[in-house]
PDB file of N, CA and C in Angstrom:
ATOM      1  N   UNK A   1    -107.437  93.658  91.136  1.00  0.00           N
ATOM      2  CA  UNK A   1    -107.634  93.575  89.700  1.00  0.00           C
ATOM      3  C   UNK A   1    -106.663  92.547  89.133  1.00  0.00           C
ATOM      4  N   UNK A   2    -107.171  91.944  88.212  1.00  0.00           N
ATOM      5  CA  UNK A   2    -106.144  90.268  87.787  1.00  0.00           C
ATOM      6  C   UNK A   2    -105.798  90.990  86.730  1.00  0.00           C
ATOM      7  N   UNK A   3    -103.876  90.444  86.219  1.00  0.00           N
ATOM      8  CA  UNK A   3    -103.434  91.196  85.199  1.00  0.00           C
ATOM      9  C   UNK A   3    -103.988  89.927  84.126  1.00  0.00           C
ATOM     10  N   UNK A   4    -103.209  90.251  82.959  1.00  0.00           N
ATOM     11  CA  UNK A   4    -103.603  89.750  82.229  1.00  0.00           C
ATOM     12  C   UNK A   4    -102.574  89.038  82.050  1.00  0.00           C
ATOM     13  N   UNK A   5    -102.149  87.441  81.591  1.00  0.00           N
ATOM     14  CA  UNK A   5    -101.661  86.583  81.479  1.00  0.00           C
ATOM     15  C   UNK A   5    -100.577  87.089  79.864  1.00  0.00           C
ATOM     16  N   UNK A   6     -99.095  86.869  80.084  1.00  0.00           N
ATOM     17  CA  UNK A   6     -98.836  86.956  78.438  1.00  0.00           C
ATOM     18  C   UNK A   6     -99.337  85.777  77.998  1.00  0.00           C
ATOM     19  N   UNK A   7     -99.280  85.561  76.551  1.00  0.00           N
ATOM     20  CA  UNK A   7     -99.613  84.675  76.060  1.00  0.00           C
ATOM     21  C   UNK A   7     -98.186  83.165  75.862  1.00  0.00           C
ATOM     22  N   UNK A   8     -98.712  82.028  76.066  1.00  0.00           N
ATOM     23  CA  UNK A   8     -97.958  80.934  76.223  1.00  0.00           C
ATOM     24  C   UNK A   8     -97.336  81.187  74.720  1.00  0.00           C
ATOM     25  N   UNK A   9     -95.283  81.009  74.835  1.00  0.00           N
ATOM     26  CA  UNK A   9     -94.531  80.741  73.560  1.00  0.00           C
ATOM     27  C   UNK A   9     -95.435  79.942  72.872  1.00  0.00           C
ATOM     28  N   UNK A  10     -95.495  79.766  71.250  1.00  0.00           N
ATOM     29  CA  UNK A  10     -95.723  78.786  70.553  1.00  0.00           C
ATOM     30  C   UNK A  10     -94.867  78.393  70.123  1.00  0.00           C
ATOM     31  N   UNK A  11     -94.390  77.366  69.927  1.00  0.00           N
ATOM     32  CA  UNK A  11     -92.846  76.232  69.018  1.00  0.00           C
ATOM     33  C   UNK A  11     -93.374  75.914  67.738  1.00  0.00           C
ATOM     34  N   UNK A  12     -93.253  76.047  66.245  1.00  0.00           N
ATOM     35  CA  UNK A  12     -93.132  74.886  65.806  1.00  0.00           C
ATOM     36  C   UNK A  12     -92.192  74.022  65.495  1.00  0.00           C
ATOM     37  N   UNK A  13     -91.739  73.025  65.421  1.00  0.00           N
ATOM     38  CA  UNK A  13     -91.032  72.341  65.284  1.00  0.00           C
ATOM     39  C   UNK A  13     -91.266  71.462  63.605  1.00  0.00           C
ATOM     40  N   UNK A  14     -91.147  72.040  62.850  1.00  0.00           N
ATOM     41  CA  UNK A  14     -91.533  71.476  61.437  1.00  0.00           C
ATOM     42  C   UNK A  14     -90.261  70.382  60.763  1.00  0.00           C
ATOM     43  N   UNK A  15     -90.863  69.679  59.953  1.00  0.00           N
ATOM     44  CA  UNK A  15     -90.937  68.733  59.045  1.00  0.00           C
ATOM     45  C   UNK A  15     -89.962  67.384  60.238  1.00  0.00           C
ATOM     46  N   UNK A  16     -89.999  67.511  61.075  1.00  0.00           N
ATOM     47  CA  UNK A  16     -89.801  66.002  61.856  1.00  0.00           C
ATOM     48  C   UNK A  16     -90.277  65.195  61.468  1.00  0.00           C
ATOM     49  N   UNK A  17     -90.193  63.959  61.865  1.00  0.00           N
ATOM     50  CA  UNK A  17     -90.486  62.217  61.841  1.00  0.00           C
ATOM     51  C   UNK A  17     -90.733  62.066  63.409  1.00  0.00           C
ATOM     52  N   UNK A  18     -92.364  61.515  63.457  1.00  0.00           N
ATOM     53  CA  UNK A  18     -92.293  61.552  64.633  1.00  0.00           C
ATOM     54  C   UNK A  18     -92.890  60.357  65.188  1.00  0.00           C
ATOM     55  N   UNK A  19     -92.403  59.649  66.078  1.00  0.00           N
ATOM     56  CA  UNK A  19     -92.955  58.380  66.550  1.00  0.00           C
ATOM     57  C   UNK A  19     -93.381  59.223  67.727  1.00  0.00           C
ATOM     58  N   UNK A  20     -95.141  58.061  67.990  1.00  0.00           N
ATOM     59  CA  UNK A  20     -95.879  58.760  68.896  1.00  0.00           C
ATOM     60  C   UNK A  20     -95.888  57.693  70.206  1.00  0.00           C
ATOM     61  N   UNK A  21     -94.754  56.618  69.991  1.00  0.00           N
ATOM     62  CA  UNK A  21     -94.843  55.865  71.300  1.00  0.00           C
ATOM     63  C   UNK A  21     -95.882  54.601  71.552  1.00  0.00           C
ATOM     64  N   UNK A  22     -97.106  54.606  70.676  1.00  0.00           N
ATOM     65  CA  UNK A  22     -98.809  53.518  70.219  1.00  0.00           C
ATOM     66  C   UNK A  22     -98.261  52.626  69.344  1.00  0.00           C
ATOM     67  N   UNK A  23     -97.151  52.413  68.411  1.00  0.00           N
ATOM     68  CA  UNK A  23     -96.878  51.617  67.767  1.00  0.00           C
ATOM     69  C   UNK A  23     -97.499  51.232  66.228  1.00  0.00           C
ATOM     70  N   UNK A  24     -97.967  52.950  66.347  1.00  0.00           N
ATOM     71  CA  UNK A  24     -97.773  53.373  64.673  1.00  0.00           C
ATOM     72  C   UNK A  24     -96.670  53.164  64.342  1.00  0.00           C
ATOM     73  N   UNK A  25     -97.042  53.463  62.637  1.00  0.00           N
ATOM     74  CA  UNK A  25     -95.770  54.116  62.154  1.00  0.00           C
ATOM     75  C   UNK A  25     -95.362  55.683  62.058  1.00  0.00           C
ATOM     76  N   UNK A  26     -93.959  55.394  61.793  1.00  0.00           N
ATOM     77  CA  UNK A  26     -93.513  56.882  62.008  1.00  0.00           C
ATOM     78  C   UNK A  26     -94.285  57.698  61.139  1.00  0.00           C
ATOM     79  N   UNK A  27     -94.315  59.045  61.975  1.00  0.00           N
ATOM     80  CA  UNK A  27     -95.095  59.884  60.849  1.00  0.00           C
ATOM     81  C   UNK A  27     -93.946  61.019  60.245  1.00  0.00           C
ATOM     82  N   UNK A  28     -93.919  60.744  59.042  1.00  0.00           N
ATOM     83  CA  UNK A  28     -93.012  61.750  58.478  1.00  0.00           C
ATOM     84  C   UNK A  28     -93.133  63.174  57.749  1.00  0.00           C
ATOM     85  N   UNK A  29     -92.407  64.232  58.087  1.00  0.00           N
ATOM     86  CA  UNK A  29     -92.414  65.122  57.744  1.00  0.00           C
ATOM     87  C   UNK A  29     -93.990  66.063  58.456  1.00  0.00           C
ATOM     88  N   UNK A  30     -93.785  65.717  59.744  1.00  0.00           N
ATOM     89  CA  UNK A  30     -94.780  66.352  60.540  1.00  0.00           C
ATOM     90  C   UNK A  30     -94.700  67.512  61.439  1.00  0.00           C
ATOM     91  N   UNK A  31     -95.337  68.528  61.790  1.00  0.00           N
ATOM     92  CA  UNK A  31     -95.405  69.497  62.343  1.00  0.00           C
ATOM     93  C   UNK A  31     -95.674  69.167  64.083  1.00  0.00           C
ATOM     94  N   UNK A  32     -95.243  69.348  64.589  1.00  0.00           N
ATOM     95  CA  UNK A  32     -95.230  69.444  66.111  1.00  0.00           C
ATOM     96  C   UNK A  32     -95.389  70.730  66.909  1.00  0.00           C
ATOM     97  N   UNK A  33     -96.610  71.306  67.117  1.00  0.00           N
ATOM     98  CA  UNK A  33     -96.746  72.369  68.141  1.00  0.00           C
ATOM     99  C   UNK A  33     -96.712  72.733  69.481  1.00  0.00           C
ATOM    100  N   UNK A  34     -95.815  73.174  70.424  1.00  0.00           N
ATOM    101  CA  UNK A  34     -95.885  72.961  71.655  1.00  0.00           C
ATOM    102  C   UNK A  34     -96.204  74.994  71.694  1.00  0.00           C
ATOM    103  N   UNK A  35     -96.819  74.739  72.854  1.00  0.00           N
ATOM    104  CA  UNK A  35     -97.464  76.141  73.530  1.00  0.00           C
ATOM    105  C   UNK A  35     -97.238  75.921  75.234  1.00  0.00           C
ATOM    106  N   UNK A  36     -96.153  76.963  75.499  1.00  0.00           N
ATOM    107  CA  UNK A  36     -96.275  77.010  77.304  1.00  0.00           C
ATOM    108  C   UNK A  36     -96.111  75.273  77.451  1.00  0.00           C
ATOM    109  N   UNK A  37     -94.815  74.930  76.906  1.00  0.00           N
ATOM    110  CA  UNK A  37     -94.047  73.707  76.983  1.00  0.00           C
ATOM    111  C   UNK A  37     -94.530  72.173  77.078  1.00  0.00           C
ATOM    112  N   UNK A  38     -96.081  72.573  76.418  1.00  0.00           N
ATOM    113  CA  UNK A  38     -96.519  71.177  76.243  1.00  0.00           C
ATOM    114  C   UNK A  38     -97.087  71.299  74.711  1.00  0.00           C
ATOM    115  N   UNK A  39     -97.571  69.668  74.255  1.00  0.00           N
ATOM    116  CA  UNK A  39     -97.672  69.537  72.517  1.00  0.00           C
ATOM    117  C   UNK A  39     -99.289  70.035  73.047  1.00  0.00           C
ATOM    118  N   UNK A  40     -99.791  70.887  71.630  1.00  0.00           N
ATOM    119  CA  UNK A  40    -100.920  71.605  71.188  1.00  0.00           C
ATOM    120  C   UNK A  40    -101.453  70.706  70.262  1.00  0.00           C
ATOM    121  N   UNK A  41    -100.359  69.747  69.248  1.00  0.00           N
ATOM    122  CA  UNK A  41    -101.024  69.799  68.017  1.00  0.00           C
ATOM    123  C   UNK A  41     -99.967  68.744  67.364  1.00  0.00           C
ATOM    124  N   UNK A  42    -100.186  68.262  66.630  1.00  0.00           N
ATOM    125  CA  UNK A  42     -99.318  66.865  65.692  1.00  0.00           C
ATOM    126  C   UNK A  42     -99.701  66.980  64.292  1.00  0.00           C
ATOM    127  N   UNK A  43     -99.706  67.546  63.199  1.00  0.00           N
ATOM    128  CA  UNK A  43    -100.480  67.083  61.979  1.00  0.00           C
ATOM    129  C   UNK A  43     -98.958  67.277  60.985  1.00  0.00           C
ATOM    130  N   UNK A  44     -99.263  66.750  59.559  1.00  0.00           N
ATOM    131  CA  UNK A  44     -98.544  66.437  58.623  1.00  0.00           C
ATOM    132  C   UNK A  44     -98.108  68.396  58.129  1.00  0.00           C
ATOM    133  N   UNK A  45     -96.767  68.205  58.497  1.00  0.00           N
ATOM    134  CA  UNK A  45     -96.277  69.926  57.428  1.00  0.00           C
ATOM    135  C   UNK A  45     -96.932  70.291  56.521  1.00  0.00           C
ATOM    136  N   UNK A  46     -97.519  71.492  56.150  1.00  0.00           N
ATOM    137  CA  UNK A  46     -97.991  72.058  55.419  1.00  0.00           C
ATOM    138  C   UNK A  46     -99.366  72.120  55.060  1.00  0.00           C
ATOM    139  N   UNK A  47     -99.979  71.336  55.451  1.00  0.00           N
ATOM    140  CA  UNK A  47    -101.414  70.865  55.557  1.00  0.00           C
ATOM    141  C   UNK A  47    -102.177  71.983  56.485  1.00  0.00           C
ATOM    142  N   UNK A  48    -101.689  72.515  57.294  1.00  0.00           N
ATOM    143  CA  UNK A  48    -102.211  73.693  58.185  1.00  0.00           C
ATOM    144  C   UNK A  48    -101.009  75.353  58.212  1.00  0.00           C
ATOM    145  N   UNK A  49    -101.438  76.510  58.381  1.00  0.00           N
ATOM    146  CA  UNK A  49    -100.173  77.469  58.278  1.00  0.00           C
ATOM    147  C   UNK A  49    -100.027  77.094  59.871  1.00  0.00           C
ATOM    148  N   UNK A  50     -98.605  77.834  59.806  1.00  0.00           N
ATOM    149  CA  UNK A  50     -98.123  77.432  61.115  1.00  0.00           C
ATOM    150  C   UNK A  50     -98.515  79.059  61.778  1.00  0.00           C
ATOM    151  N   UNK A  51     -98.707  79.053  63.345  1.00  0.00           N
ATOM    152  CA  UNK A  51     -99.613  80.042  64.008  1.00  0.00           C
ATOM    153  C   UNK A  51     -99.039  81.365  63.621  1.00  0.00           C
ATOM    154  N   UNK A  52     -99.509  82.708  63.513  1.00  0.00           N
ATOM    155  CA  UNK A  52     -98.968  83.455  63.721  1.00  0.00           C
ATOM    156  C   UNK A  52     -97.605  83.553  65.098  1.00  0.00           C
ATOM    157  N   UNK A  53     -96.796  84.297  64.820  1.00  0.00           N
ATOM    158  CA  UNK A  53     -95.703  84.637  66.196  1.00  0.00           C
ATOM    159  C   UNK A  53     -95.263  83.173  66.579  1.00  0.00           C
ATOM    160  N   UNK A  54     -95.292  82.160  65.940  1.00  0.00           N
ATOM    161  CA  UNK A  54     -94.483  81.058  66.556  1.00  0.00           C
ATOM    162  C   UNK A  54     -93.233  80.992  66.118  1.00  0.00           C
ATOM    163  N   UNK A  55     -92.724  80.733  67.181  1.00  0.00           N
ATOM    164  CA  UNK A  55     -90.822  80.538  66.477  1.00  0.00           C
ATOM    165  C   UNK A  55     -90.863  79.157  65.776  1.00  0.00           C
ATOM    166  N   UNK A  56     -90.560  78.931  64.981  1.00  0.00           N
ATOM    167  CA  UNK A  56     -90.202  78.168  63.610  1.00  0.00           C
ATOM    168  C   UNK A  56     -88.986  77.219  63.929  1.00  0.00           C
ATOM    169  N   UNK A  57     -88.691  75.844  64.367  1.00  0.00           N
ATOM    170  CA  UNK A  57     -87.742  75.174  64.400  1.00  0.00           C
ATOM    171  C   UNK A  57     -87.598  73.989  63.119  1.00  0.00           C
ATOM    172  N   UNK A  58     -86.643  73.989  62.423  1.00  0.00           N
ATOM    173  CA  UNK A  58     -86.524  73.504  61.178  1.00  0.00           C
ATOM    174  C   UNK A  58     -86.048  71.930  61.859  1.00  0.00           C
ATOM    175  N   UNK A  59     -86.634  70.653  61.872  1.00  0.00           N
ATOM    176  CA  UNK A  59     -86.285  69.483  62.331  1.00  0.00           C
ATOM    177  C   UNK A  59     -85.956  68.659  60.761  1.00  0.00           C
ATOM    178  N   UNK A  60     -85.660  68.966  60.020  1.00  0.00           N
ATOM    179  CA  UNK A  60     -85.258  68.120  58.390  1.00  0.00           C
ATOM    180  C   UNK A  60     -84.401  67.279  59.080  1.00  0.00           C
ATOM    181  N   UNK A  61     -84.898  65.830  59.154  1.00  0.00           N
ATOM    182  CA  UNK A  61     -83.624  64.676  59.214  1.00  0.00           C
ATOM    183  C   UNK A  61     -84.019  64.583  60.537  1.00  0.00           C
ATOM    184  N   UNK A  62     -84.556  64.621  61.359  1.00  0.00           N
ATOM    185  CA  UNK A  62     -84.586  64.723  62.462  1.00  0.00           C
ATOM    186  C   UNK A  62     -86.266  64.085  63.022  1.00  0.00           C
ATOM    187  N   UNK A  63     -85.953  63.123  64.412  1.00  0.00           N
ATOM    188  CA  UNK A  63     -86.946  62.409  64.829  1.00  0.00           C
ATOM    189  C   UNK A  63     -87.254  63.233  66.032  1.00  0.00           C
ATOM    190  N   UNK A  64     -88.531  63.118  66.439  1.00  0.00           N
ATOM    191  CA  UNK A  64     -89.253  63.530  67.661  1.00  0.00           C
ATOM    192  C   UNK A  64     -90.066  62.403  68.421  1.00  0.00           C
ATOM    193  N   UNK A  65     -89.857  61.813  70.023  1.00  0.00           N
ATOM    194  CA  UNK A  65     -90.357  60.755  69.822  1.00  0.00           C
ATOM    195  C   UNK A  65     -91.039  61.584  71.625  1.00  0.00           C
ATOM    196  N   UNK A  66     -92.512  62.634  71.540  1.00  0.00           N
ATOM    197  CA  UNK A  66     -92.480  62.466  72.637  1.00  0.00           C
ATOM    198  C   UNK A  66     -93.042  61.853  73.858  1.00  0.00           C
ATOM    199  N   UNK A  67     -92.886  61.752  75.118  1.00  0.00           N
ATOM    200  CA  UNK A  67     -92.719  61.408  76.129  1.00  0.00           C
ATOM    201  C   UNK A  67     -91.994  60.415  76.158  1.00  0.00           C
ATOM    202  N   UNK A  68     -91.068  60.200  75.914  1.00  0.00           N
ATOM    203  CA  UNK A  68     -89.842  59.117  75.862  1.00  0.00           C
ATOM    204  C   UNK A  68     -89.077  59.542  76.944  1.00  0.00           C
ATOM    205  N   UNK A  69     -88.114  59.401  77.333  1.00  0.00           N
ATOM    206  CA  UNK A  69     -87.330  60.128  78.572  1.00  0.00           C
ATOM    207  C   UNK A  69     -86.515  58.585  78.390  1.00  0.00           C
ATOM    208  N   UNK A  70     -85.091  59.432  79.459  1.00  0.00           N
ATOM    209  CA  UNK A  70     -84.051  58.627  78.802  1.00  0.00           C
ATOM    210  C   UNK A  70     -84.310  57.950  80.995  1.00  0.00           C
ATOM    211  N   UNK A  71     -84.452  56.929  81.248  1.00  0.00           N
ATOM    212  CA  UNK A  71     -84.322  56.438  82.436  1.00  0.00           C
ATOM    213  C   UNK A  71     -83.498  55.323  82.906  1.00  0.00           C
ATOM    214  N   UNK A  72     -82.594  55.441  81.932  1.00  0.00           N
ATOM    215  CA  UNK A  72     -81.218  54.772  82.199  1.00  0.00           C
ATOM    216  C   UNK A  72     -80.127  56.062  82.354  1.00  0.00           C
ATOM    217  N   UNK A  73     -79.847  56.031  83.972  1.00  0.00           N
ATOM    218  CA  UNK A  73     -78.939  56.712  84.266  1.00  0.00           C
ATOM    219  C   UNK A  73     -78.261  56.898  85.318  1.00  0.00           C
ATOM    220  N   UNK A  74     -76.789  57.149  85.469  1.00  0.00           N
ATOM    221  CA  UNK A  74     -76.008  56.694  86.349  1.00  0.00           C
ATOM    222  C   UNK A  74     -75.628  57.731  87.488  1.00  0.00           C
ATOM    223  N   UNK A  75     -75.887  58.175  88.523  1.00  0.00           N
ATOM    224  CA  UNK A  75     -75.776  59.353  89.567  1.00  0.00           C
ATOM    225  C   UNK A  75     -75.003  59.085  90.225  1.00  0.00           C
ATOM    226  N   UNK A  76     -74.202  60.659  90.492  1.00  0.00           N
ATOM    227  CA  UNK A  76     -72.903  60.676  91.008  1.00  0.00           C
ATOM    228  C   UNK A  76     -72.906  60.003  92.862  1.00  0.00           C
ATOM    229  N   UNK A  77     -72.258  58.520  92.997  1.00  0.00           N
ATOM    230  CA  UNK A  77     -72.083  57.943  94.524  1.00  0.00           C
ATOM    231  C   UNK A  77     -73.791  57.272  94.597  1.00  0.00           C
ATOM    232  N   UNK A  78     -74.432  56.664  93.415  1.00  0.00           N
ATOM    233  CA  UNK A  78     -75.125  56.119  93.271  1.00  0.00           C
ATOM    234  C   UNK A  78     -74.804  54.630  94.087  1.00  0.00           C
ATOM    235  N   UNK A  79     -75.866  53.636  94.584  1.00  0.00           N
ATOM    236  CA  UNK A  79     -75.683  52.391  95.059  1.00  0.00           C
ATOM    237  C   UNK A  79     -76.066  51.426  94.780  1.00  0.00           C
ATOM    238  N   UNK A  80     -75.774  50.317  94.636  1.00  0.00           N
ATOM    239  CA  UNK A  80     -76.465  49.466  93.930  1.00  0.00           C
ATOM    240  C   UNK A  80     -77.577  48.834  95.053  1.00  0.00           C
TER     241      UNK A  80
END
């Protein structure tokens, strides 16, 4: 018998600035949804309610730019 799966965290991550990496412009004051650690959803704050049971992250002042990754980096006895 298969159990039943909990359901994936939901994030929101509200009112960010978020560059999407395409070479828009930034989008400001946007909602970012991630579910089971990937994005669900991108739209402008307030324009949609945010899901039931999602934890609520307040990003005011704050940029989101994702799949960016930082790949400048220096490892310990690294070689050139």
């Amino acid at each position: 018998m298969a159990s039943a799966q909990p359901a994936a965290e939901a994030v929101a991550l509200t009112h960010a600035t978020v560059i999407d990496g395409t070479g828009a412009a930034p989008m400001a004051d946007s909602l970012v949804l991630v579910r089971g650690g990937r994005i669900a959803a991108v739209y402008s704050a307030g324009s949609r309610p945010v899901p039931d049971g999602a934890r609520v992250e307040d990003l005011t002042g704050k940029w989101v730019m994702p799949g960016i990754i930082d790949a400048h980096v220096h490892l310990p006895g690294g070689r050139a």
